[in-house]
Protein backbone atom coordinates (compact mmCIF):
# COMPACT_ATOMS: atom_id res chain seq x y z
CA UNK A 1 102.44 91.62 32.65
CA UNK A 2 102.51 94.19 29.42
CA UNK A 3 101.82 97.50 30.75
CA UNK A 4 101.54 100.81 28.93
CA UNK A 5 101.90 103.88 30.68
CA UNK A 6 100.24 107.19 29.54
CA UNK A 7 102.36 110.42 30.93
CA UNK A 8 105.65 110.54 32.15
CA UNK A 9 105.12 113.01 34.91
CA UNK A 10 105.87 112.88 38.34
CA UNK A 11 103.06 110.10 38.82
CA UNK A 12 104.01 108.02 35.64
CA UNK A 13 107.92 107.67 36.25
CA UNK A 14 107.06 106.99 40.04
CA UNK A 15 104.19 103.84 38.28
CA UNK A 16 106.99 103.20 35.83
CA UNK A 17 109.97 102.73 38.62
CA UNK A 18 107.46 101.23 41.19
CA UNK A 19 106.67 98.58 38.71
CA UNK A 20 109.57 97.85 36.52
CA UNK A 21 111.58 95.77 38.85
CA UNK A 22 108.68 93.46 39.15
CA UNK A 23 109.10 91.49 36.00
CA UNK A 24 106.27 93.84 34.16
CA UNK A 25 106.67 94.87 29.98
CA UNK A 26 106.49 98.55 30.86
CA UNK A 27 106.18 101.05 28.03
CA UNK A 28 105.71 104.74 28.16
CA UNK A 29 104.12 107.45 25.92
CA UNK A 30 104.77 111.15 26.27
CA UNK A 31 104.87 113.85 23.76
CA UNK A 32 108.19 115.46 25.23
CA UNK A 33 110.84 113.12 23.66
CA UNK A 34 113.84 114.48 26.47
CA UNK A 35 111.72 113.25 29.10
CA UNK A 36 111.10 110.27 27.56
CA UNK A 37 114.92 110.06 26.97
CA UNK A 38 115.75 110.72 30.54
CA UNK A 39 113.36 107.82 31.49
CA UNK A 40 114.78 105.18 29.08
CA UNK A 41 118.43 105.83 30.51
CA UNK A 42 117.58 104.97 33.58
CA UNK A 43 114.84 101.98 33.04
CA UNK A 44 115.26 99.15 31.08
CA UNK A 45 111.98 100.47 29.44
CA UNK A 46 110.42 101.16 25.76
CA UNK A 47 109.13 104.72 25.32
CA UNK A 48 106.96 106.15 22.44
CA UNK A 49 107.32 109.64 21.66
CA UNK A 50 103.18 111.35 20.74
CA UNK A 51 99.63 111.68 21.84
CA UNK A 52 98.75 109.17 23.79
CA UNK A 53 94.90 109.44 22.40
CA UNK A 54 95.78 108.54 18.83
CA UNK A 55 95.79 104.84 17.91
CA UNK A 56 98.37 104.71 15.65
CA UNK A 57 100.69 105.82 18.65
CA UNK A 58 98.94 103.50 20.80
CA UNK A 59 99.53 100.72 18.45
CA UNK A 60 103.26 101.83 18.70
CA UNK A 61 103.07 100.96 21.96
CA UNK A 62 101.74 97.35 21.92
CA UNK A 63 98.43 97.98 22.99
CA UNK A 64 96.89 95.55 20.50
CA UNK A 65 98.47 92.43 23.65
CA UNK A 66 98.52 95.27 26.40
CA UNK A 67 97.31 93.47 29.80
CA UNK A 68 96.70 97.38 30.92
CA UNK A 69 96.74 101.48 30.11
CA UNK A 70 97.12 103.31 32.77
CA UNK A 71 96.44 107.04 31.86
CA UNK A 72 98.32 109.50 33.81
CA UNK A 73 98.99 112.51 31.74
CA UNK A 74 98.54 115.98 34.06
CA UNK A 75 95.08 115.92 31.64
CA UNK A 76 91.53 114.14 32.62
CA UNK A 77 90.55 114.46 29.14
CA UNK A 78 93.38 112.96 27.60
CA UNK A 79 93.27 110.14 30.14
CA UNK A 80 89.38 109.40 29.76
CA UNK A 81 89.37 109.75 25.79
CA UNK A 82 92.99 107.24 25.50
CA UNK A 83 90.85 104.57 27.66
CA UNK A 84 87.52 104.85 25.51
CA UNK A 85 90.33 104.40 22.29
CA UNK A 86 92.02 101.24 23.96
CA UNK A 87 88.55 99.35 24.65
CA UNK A 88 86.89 100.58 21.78
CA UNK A 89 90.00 99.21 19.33
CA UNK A 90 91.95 97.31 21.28
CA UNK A 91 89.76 95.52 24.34
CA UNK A 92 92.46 96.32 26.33
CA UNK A 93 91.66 94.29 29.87
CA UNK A 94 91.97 96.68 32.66
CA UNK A 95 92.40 100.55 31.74
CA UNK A 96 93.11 102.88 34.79
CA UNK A 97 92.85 106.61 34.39
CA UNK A 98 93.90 109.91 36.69
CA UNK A 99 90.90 111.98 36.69
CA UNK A 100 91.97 115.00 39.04
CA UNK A 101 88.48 117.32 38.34
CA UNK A 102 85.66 116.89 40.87
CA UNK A 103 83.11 118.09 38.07
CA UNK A 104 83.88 114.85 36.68
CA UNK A 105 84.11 112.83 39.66
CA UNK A 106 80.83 113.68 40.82
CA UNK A 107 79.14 111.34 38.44
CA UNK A 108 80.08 107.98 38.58
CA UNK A 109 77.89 107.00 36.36
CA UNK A 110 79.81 108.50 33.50
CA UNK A 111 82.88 105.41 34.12
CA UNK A 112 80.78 102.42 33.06
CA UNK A 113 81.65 100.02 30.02
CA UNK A 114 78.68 101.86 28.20
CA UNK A 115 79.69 105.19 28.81
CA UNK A 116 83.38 106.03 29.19
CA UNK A 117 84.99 102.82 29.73
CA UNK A 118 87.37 102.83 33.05
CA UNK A 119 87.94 100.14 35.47
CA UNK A 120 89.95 102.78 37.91
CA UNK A 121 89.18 106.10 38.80
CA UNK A 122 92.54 107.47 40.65
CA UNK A 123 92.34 111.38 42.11
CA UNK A 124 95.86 112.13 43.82
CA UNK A 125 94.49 114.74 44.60
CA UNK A 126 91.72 113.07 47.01
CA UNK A 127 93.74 109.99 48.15
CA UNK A 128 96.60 112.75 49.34
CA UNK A 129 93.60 114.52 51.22
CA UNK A 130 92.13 111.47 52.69
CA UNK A 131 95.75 110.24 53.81
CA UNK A 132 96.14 113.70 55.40
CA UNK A 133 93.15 113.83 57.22
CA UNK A 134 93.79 110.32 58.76
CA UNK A 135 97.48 111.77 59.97
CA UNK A 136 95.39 114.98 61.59
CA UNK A 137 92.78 112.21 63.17
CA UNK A 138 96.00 110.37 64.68
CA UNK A 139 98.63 112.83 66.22
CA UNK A 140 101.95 111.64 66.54
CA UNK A 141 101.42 109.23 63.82
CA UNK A 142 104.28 109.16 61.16
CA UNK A 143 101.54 106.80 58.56
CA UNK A 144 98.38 105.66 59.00
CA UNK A 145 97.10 103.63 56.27
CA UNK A 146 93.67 101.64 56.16
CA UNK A 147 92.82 97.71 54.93
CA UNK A 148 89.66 96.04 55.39
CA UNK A 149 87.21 99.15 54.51
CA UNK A 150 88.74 100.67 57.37
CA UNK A 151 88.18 98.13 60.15
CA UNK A 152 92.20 97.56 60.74
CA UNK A 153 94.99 100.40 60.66
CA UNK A 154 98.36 99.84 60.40
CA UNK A 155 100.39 103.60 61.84
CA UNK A 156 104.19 104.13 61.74
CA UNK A 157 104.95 105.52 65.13
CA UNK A 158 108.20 107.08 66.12
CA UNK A 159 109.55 106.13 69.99
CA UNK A 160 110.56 108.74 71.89
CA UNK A 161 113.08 108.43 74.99
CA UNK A 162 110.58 107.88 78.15
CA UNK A 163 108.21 106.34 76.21
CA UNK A 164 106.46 103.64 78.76
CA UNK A 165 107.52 100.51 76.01
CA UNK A 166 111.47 101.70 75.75
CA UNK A 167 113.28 98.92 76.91
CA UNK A 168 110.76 96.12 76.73
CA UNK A 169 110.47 93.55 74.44
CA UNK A 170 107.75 92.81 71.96
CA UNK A 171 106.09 90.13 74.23
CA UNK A 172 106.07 92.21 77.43
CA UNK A 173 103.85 95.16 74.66
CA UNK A 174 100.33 93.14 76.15
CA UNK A 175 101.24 93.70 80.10
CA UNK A 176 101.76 97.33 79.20
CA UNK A 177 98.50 97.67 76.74
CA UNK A 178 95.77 94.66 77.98
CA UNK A 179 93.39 96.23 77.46
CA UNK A 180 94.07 96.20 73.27
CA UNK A 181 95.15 93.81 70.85
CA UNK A 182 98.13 94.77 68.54
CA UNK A 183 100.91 93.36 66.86
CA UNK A 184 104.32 94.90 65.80
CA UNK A 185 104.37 94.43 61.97
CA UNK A 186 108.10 95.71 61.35
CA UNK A 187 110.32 97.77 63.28
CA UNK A 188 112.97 100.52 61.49
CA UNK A 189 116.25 101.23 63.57
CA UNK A 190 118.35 103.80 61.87
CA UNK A 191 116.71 103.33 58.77
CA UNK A 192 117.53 99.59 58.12
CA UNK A 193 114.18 96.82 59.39
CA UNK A 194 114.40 94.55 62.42
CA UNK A 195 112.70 91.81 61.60
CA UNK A 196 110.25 91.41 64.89
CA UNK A 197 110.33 88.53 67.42
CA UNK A 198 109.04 88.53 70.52
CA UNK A 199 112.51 88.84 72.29
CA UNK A 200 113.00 92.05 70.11
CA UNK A 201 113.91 95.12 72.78
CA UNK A 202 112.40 98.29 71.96
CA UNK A 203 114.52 101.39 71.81
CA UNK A 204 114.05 104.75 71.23
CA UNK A 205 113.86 106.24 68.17
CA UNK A 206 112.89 103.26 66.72
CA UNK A 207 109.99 103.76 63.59
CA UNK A 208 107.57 100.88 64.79
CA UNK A 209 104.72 99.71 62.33
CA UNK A 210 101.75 98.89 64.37
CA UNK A 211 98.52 96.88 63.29
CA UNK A 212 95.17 97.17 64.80
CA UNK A 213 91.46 97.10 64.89
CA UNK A 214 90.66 101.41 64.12
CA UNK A 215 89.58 101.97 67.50
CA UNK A 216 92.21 101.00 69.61
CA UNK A 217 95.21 103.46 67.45
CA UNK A 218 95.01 106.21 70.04
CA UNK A 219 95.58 104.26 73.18
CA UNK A 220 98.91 102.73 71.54
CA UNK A 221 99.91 106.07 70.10
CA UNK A 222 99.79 107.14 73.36
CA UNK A 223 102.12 104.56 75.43
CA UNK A 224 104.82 104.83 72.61
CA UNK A 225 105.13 108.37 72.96
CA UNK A 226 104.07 111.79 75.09
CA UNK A 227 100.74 111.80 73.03
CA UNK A 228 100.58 115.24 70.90
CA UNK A 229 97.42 117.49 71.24
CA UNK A 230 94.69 117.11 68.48
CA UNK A 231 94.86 119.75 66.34
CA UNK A 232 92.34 122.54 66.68
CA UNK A 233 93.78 125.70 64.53
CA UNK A 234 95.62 124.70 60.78
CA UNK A 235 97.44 126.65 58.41
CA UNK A 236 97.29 125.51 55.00
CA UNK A 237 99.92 127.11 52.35
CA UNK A 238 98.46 126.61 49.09
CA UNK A 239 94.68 127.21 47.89
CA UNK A 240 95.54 124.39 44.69
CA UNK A 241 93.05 121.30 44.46
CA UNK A 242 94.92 119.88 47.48
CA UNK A 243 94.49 123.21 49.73
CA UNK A 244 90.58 123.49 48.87
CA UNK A 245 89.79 119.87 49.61
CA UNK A 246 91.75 119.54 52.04
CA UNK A 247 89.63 122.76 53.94
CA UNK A 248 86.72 122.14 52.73
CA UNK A 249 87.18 118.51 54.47
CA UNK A 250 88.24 119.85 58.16
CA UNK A 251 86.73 123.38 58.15
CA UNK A 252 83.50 121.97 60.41
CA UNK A 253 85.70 120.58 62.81
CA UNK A 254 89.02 122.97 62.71
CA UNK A 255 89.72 126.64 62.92
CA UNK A 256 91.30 126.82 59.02
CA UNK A 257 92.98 129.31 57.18
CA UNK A 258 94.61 128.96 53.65
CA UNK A 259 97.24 131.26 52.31
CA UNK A 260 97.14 131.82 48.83
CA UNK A 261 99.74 133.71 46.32
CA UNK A 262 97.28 134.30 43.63
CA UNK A 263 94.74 136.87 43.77
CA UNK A 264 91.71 135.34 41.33
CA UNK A 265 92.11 131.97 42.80
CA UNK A 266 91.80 133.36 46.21
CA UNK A 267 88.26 134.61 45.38
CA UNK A 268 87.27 131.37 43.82
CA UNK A 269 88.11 129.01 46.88
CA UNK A 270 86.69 132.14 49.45
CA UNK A 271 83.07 131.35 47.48
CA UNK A 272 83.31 127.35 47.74
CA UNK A 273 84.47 127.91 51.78
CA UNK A 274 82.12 128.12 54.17
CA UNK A 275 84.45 128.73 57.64
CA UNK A 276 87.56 129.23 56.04
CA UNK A 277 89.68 132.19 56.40
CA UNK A 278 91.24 132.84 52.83
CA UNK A 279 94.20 135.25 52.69
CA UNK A 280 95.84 136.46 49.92
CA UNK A 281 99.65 136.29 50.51
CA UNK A 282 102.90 134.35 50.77
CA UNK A 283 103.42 131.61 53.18
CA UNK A 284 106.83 132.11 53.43
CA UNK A 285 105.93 135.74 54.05
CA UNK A 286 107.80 135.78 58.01
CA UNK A 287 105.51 138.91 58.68
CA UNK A 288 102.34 137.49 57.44
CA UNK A 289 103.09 134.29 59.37
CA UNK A 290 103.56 136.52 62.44
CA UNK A 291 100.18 138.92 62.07
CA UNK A 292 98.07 135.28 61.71
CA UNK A 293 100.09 133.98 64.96
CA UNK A 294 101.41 131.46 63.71
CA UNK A 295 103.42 130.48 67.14
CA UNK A 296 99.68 129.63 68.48
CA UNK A 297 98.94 126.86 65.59
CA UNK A 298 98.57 123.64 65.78
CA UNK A 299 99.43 122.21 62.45
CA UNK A 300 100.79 124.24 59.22
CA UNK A 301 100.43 122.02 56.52
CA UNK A 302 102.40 123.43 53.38
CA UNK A 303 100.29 122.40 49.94
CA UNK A 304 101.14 123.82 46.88
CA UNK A 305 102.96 122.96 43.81
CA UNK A 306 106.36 124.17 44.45
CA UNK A 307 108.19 121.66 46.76
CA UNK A 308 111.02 123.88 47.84
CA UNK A 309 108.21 126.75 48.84
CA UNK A 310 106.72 123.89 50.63
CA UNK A 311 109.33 123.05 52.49
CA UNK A 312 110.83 126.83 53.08
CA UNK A 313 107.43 127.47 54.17
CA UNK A 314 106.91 124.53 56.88
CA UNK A 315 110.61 125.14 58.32
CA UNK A 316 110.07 128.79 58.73
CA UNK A 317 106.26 128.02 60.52
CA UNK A 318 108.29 125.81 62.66
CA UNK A 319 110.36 127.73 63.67
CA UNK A 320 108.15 130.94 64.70
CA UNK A 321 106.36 128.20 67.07
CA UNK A 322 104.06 126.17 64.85
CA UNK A 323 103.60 122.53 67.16
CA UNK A 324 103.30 120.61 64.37
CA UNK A 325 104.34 120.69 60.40
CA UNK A 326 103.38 118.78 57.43
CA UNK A 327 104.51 119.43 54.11
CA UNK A 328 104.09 118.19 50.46
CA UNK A 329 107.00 117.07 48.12
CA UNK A 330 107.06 115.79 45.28
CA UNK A 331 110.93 115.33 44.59
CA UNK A 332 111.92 111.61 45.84
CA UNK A 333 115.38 112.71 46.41
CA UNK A 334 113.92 115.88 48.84
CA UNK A 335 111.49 113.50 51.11
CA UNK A 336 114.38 111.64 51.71
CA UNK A 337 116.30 114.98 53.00
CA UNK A 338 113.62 116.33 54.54
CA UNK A 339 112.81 113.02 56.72
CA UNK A 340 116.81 113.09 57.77
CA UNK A 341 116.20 116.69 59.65
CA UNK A 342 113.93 117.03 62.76
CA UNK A 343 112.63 120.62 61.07
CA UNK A 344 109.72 118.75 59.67
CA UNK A 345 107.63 116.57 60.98
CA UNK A 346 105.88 114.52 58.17
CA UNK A 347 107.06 114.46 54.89
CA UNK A 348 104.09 113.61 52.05
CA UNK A 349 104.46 112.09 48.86
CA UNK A 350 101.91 112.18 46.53
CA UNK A 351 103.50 109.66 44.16
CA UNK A 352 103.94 106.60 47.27
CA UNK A 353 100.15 107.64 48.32
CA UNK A 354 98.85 106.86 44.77
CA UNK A 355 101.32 104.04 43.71
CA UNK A 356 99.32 101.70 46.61
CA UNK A 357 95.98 102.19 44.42
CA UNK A 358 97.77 100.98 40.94
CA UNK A 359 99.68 98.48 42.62
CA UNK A 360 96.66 96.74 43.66
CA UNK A 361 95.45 96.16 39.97
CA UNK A 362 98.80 94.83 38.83
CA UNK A 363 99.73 91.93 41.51
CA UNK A 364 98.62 88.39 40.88
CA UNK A 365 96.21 86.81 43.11
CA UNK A 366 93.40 88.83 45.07
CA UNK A 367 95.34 91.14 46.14
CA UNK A 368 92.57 94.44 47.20
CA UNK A 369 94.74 96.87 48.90
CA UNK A 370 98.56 97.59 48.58
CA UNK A 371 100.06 100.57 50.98
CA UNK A 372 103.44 101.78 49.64
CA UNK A 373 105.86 102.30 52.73
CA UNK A 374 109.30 103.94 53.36
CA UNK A 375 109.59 105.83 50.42
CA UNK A 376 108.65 102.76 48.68
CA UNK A 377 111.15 100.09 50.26
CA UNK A 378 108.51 98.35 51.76
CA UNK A 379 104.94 97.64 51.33
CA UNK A 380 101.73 96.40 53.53
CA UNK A 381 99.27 94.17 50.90
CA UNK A 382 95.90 93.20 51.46
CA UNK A 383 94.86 89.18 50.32
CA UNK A 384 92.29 87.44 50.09
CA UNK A 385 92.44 83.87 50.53
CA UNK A 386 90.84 81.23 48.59
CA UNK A 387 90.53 77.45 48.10
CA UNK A 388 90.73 74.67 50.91
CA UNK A 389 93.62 72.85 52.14
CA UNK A 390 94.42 70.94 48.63
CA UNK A 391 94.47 74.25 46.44
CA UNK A 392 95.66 76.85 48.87
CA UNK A 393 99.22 76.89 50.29
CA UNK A 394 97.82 79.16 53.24
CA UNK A 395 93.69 78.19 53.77
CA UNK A 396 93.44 75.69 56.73
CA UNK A 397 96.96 76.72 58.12
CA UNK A 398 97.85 78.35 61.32
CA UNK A 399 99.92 81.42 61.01
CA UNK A 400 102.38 79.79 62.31
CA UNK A 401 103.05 77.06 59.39
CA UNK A 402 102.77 79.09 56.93
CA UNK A 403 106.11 79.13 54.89
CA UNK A 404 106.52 83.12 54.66
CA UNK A 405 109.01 84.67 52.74
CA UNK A 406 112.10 86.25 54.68
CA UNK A 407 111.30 89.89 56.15
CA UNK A 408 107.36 88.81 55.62
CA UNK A 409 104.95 89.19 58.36
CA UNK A 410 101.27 88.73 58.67
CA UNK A 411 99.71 91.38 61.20
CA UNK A 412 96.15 90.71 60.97
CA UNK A 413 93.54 88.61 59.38
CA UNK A 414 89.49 90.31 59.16
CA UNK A 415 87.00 87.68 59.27
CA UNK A 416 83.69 89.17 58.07
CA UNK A 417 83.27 91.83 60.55
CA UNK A 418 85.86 90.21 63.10
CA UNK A 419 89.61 91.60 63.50
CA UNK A 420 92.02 88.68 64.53
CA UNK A 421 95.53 89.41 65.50
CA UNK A 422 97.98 87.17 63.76
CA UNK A 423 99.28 84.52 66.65
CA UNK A 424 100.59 81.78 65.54
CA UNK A 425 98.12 80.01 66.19
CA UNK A 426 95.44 81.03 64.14
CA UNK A 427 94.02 79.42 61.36
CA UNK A 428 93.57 81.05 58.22
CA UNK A 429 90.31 80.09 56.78
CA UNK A 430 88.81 80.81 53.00
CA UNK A 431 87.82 84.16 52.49
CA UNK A 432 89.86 86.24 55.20
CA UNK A 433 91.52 89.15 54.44
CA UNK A 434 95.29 88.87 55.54
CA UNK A 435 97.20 92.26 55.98
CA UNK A 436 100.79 91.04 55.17
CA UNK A 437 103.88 93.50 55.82
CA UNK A 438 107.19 93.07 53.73
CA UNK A 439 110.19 94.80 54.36
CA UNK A 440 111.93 93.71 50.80
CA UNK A 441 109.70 94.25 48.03
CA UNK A 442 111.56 91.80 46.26
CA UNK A 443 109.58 88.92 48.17
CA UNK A 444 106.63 90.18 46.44
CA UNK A 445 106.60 87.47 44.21
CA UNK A 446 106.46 85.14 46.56
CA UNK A 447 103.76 86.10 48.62
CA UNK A 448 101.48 86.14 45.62
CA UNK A 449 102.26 82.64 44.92
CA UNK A 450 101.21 81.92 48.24
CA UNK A 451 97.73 83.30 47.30
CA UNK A 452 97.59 81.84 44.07
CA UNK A 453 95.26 79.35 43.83
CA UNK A 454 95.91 75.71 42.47
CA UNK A 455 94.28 74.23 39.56
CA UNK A 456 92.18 71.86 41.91
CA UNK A 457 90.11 74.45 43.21
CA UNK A 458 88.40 75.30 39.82
């Protein structure tokens, strides 16, 4: 697939390096040429140095045969105005455009082929809130990542020594938890996957990837490990897009208070907050953490656009008492750090909780919802199968014949409004939605074949 990227920010190189070792055309457009520079040394990539709204720069770029445009620059304008120029000239296919502002994102109708023309809407900004607010629903939860419009959930769970499961293999998991179906999608020992069987012996510390109908989450959570209070009073560091949302989302249900450094911004989210307690101050302030009691919350959740004042910030909560700290980064090389120590408890990365929403668009077959995991090294896809027997390599097959690629599992399959477990004895039927886990993204290929459909079906 040709693919032209717009922005070579922290979201564009993470598309670009996400997509490059996938067989893809990738070229990139940015009007700083060192960054640009920087990129092609390290991707077998073409870049175009200028503004990615102008044609003739477009043109540079190949949009004229482009299968897509995905605008990412750090502006909405920019991104909108570069997708109107692609259809307008060029028909590009599929255009895909970061649009951070809710002023525009409250009318929909303004992203239609006869307005603006934009077959994606992404807001990192709201899918890093949403994925937040699903880690505060599910305490003790490393992940928790949706498929199916919500009706399955697939949560990375860390095992902790006394855990009722430690020691028990993967077919024993039902005498322990009858009352719920679930299946063990991967399992992560020491960092490297263990690819699950049902003779597989559960140990402690292992990272185990769970799938499940919604509901059922907190009774697994809670025989994998001592089950952590919900959250009832939250710090948030950082009053930025994230920090408002992400109050103005759990204010009615949490005791919330933001720290903010800068004084006029401070009085702009205190008139959008309703319950919010909006102080003006530094996070990694150790005296203001101690006059707002920090030992007594629940969750401090570090938000603003400096990773390393993110980070300082959640280590020194933690250690004046916080229970519980979450904190944004940005820096692929510092989530990996941070993860390694026990000072923080969830690392987020805004790049791997927007690359799922692109990836979607770009793999073959119908592919609706792609979940980037472990920093990227694996991923959890959504498919939709199609056909019958004679044009599908999985529709009328049990789970159990289907040919799936090494370190490939299927965890679920939603039927309509029914969640199935994947035993290998179910049959996959036209229409399901299979949630697939892969532990080598390099298989990726493979698994889209296998929802390909053959010529005989049309």
């Amino acid at each position: 697939m040709k693919i032209i990227i717009l922005g070579a920010g922290q979201v564009g190189r993470s598309v670009a390096y996400n997509l490059i070792n996938e067989s893809n055309e990738i070229t990139v457009v940015d009007m700083d040429s060192d960054v640009l520079q920087d990129l092609k040394d390290r991707l077998d990539i073409q870049t175009v140095q200028g503004n990615a709204t102008h044609p003739d720069i477009l043109m540079q770029a190949g949009v004229d045969d482009a299968d897509m445009l995905i605008a990412v620059t750090d502006t909405d304008e920019v991104n909108m105005v570069a997708c109107q120029v692609a259809y307008t000239l060029f028909r590009t296919p599929t255009k895909i455009a970061r649009v951070r502002s809710v002023e525009y994102l409250r009318y929909p109708e303004l992203f239609s082929s006869e307005a603006l023309p934009i077959d994606v809407l992404i807001s990192p900004e709201q899918l890093v809130t949403q994925y937040i607010q699903r880690l505060i629903e599910n305490p003790g939860a490393l992940q928790v990542l949706d498929f199916a419009g919500g009706k399955v959930r697939l949560v990375g769970v860390k095992v902790y020594y006394g855990g009722l499961l430690v020691g028990k293999t993967l077919s024993e998991i039902q005498k322990y938890i009858p009352e719920v179906e679930l299946r063990v999608a991967a399992i992560f020992r020491r960092g490297k996957p263990v690819i699950p069987t049902g003779d597989t012996t559960i140990e402690a510390d292992d990272e185990l990837f769970l799938i499940s109908a919604r509901e059922n989450i907190p009774a697994i959570i809670k025989e994998l490990r001592p089950l952590d209070k919900p959250a009832k009073r939250i710090i948030i560091a950082g009053g930025g897009s994230i920090g408002k949302r992400l109050a103005i989302a759990l204010e009615s249900k949490y005791s919330v208070k933001i720290i903010e450094r800068d004084e006029p911004r401070t009085h702009e989210i205190s008139e959008v907050l309703n319950k919010t307690l909006v102080l003006k101050g530094d996070a990694a302030d150790e005296d203001l953490l101690q006059e707002e009691n920090v030992e007594e919350t629940d969750l401090f959740i570090g938000v603003t656009n400096d990773d390393e004042a993110n980070i300082l910030s959640a280590m020194l909560a933690k250690r004046m008492g916080a229970k519980r700290v979450m904190s944004l980064i940005n820096r692929p090389a510092y989530v990996d750090l941070v993860q390694a120590g026990e000072e923080i408890d969830i690392a987020i990365s805004p790049q791997q909780t927007t690359i799922g929403t692109l990836l979607a668009h770009v793999r073959l077959g119908d592919v609706v919802m792609v979940h980037s995991l472990r920093r990227g090294a694996a991923e959890a896809i959504e498919a939709v199968a199609h056909g019958d027997p004679s044009s599908s390599k999985v529709v009328g097959r049990t789970v159990g014949e289907i040919k799936l690629p090494k370190g490939t599992t299927i965890g679920a399959i939603v039927r309509e409004n029914e969640v199935l477990m994947a035993h290998h004895d179910v049959v996959i039927k036209s229409d399901d939605h299979v949630i697939l886990f892969l532990v080598d993204k390099k298989r990726i290929p493979e698994v889209e074949k296998l929802f390909q459909v053959g010529l005989v079906f049309f």
